[in-house]
Protein backbone atom coordinates (compact mmCIF):
# COMPACT_ATOMS: atom_id res chain seq x y z
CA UNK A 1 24.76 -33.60 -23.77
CA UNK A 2 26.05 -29.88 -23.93
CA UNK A 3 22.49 -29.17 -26.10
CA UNK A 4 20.46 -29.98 -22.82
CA UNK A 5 22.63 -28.78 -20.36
CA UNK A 6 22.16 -25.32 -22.19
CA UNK A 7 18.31 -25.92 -23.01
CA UNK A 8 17.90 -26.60 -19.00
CA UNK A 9 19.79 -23.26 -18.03
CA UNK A 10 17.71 -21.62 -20.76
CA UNK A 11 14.91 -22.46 -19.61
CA UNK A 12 15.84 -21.90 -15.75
CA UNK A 13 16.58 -18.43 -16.71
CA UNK A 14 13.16 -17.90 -18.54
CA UNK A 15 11.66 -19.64 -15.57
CA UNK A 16 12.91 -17.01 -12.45
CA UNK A 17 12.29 -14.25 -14.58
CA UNK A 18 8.89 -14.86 -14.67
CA UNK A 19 8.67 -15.59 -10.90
CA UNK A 20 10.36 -12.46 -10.24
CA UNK A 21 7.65 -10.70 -12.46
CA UNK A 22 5.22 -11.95 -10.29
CA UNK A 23 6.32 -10.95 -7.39
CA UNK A 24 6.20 -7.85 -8.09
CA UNK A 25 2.48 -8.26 -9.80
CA UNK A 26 1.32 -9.33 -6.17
CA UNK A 27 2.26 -5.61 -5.34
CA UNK A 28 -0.05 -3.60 -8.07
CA UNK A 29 -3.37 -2.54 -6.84
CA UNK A 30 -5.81 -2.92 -9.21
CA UNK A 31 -9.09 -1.34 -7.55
CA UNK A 32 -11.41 -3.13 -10.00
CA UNK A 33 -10.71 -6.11 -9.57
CA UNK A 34 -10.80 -5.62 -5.81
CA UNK A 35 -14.42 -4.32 -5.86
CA UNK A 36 -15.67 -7.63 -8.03
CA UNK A 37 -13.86 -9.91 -5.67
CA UNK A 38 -16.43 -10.00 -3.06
CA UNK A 39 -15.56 -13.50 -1.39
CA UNK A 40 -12.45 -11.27 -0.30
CA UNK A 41 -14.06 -8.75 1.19
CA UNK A 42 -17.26 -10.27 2.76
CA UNK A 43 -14.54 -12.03 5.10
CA UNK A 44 -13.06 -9.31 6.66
CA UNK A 45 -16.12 -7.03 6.16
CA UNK A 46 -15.69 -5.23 9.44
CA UNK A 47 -12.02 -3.96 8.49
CA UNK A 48 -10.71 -0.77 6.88
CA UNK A 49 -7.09 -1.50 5.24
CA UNK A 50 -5.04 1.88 4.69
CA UNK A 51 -1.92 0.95 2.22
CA UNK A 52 1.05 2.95 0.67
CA UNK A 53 3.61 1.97 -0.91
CA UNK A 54 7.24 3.48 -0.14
CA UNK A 55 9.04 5.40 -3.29
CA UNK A 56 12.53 6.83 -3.34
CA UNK A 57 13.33 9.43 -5.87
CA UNK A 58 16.84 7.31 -6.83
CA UNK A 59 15.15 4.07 -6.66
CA UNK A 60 12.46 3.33 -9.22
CA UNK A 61 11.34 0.42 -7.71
CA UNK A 62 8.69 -0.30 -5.02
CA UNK A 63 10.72 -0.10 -1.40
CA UNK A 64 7.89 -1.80 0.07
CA UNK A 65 5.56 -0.66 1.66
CA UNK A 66 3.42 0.91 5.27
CA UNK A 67 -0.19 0.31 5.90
CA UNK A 68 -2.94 0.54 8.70
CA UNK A 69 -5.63 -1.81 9.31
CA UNK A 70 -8.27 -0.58 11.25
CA UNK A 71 -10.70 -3.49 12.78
CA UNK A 72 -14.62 -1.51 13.07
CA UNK A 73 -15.72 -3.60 15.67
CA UNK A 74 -12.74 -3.58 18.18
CA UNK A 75 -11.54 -0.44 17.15
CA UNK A 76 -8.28 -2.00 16.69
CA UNK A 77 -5.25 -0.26 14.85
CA UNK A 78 -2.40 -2.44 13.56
CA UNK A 79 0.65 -0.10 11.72
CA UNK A 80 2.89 -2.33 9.54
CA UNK A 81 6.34 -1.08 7.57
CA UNK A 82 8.43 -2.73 5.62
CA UNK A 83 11.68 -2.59 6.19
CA UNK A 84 13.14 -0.92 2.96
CA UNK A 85 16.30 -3.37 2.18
CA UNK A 86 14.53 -6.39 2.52
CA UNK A 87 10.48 -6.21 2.04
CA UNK A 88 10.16 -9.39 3.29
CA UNK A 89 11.08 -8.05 6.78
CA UNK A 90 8.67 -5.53 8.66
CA UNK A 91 7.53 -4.71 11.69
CA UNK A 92 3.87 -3.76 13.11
CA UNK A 93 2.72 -2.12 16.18
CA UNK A 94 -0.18 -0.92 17.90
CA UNK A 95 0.68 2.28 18.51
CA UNK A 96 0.96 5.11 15.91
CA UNK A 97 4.06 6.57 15.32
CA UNK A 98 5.45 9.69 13.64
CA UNK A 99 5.53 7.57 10.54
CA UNK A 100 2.16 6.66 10.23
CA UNK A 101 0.39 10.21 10.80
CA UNK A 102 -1.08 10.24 7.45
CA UNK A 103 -2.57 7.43 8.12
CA UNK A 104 -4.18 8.32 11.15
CA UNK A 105 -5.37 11.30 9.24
CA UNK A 106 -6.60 9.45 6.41
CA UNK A 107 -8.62 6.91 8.75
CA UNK A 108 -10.14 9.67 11.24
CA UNK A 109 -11.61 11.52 8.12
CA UNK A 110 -12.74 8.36 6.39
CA UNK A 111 -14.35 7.51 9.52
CA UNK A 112 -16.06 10.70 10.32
CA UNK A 113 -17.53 11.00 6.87
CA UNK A 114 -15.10 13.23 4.95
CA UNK A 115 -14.23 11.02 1.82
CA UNK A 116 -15.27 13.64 -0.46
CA UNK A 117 -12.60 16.15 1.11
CA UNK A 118 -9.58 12.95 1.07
CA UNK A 119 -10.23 12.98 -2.35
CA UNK A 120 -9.89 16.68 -3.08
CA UNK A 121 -6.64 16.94 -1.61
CA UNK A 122 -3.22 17.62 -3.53
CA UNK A 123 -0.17 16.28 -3.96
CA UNK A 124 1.73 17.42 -1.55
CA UNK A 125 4.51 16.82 -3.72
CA UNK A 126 5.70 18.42 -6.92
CA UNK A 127 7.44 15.66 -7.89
CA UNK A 128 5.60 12.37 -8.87
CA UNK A 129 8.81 10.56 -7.87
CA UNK A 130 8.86 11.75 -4.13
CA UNK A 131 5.53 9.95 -2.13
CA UNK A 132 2.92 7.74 -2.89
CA UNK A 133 -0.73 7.25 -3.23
CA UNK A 134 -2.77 6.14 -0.33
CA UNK A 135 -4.95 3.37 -0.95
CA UNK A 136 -8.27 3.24 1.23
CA UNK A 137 -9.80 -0.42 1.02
CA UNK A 138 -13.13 -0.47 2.26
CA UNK A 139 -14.33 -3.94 2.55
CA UNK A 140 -17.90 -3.70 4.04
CA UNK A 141 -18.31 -1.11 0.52
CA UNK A 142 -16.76 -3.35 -1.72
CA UNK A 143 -14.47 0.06 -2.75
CA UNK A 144 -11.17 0.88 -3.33
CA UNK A 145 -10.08 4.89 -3.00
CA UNK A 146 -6.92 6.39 -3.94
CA UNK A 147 -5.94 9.73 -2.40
CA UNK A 148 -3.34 11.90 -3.29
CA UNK A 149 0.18 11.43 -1.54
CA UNK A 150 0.15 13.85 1.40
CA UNK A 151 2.44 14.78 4.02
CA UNK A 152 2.82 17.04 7.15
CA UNK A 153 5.62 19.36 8.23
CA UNK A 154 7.50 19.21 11.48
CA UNK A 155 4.79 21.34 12.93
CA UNK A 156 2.05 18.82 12.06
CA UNK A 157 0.44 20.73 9.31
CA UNK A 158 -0.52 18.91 6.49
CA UNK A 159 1.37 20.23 3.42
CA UNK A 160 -1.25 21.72 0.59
C-alpha cells in the first residue's frame, strides 16, 4: 500500500512539472512557426499585434507581458499589461499611456512604411537583462518581426 501511495505522488510530481513547463512554452515566440500557421492569421487578417514581454534584471523569469493590437479596418488600439505578480491578471485600455509609447512608436512607423528603419535600431540597453524585444505580428503578411528593445527618456526622445 505504501509502494502506490509513493508511485501516485511520484508521478503527481512528474505530472505538474510538466504542466508548469508548458505554461511557460505558451509564452515563447517562435516566428516560424507563426508564418506557416496561416489558418491563424487569415482570421484576424486585418489586425497588427505589437507584443513584449516584461524582464527584470533580478528576476530571470518572464514578468509577463504588454502588447498593442491595432485593428486596420477600425483603426482600433487596444493596450494590454500584465500585472507583474500575477500574469494572469492585466488590464487593457483604449487609450495609450506613458507605458505603451514604444508601442505607439513601433505601430506609427510600421504603418507609415518604415520597417526597414524598426529594424535598424539599437538596443537601447547595454544590458541584455534590462528590456525586451518587440515583437511585430503582421497577420495579413503572414510575418513575424523582432525589433530591438527601445526606450525613450523623460523628454520623449528615443534612447540610441
Amino acid at each position: 500500500m505504501k509502494r502506490i501511495g509513493f508511485l501516485i505522488l511520484i508521478f503527481s510530481v512528474i505530472s505538474c512539472s510538466n504542466k508548469y513547463k508548458n505554461y511557460y512554452n505558451l509564452h515563447r515566440l517562435k516566428p516560424k512557426d507563426f508564418e506557416t500557421k496561416t489558418s491563424i492569421s487569415n482570421k484576424n487578417k486585418d489586425l497588427i499585434y505589437i507584443y513584449s514581454f516584461n524582464n527584470n534584471i533580478l528576476n530571470k523569469e518572464i514578468n509577463g507581458f504588454e502588447s498593442l493590437t491595432f485593428n486596420k479596418i477600425m483603426g482600433e488600439k487596444i493596450y494590454i499589461k500584465t500585472e507583474e505578480r500575477n500574469r494572469k491578471k492585466y488590464t487593457f485600455s483604449n487609450n495609450s499611456s506613458m507605458y505603451f509609447r514604444e508601442f505607439d512608436f513601433i505601430l506609427q512607423n510600421y504603418l507609415d512604411g518604415n520597417l526597414e528603419y524598426l529594424l535598424s535600431l539599437e538596443d537601447s540597453f547595454s544590458s541584455s537583462e534590462v528590456g525586451s524585444y518587440f515583437y511585430i505580428f503582421d497577420f495579413e503578411k503572414h510575418k513575424v518581426y523582432k525589433i530591438n528593445a527601445i526606450a525613450f527618456d523623460n523628454k520623449g526622445k528615443l534612447i540610441q
